[in-house]
Protein backbone atom coordinates (compact mmCIF):
# COMPACT_ATOMS: atom_id res chain seq x y z
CA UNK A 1 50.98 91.32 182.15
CA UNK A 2 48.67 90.62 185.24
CA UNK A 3 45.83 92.94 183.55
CA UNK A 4 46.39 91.24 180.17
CA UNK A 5 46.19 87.09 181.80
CA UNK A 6 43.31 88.57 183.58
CA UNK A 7 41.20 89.93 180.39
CA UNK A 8 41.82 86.75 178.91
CA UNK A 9 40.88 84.12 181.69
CA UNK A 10 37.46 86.26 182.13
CA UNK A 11 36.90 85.88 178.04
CA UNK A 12 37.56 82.22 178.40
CA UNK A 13 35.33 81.93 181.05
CA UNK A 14 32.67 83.82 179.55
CA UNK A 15 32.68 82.50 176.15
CA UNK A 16 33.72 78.60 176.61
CA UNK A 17 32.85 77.85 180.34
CA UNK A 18 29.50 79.37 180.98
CA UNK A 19 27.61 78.28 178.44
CA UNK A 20 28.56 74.32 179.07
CA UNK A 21 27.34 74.83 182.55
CA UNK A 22 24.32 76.47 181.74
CA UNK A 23 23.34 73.45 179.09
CA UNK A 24 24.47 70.85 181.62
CA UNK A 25 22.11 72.33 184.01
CA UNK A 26 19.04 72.27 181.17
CA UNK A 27 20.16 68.75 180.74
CA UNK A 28 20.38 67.99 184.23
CA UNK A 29 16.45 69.44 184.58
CA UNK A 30 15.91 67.58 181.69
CA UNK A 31 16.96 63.86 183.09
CA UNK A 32 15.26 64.97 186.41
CA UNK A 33 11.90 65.70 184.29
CA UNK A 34 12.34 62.17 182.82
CA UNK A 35 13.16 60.44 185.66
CA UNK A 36 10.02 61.54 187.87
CA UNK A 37 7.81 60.68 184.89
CA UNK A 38 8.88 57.17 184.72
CA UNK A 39 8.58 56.88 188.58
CA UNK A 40 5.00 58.20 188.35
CA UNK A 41 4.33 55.69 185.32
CA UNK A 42 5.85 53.12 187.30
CA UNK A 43 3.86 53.96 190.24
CA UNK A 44 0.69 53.82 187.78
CA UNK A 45 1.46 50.26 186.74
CA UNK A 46 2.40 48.91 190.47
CA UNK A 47 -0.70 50.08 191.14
CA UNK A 48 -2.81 48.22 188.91
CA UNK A 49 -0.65 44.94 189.06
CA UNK A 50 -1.84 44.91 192.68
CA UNK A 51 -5.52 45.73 191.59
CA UNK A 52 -5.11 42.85 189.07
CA UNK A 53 -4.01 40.32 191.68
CA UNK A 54 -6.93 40.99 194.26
CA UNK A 55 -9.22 40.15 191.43
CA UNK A 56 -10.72 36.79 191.52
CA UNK A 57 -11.85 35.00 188.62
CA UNK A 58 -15.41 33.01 188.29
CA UNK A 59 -14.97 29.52 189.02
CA UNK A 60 -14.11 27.62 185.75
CA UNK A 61 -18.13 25.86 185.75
CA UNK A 62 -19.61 29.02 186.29
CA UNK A 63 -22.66 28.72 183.54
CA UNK A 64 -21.98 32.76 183.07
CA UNK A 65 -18.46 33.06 182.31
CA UNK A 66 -17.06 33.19 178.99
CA UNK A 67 -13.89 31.29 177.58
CA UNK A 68 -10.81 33.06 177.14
CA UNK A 69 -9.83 34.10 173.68
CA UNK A 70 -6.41 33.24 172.80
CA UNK A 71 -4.83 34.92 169.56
């Protein structure tokens, strides 16, 4: 009886358990992929939000600057 409950707990294992770990861990790589992207993306935008605001824009009578389009 012992030999037959353990053939049968290593075929459960085998066929059900062990493949749902290995896709959680391909999903797991997966989020970890996507979440390091948007961090870098993020860090990409940060970045030139805090480029933007140490620009300074020509004084509004400056003879060389143009209006702003709006549209």
């Amino acid at each position: 009886m012992a030999a037959v409950t353990a053939v049968v707990t290593a075929l459960t294992i085998g066929l059900f358990v062990t493949p749902r770990i290995e896709a959680r861990k391909r999903r797991l790589g997966e989020v970890h992929a996507a979440r390091d992207t948007f961090g870098a993306n993020m860090l990409r935008v940060i970045s030139a939000c805090s480029l933007l605001q140490r620009y300074e824009l020509p004084p509004a009578d400056d003879p060389g600057r143009r209006p702003c389009v709006n549209g």
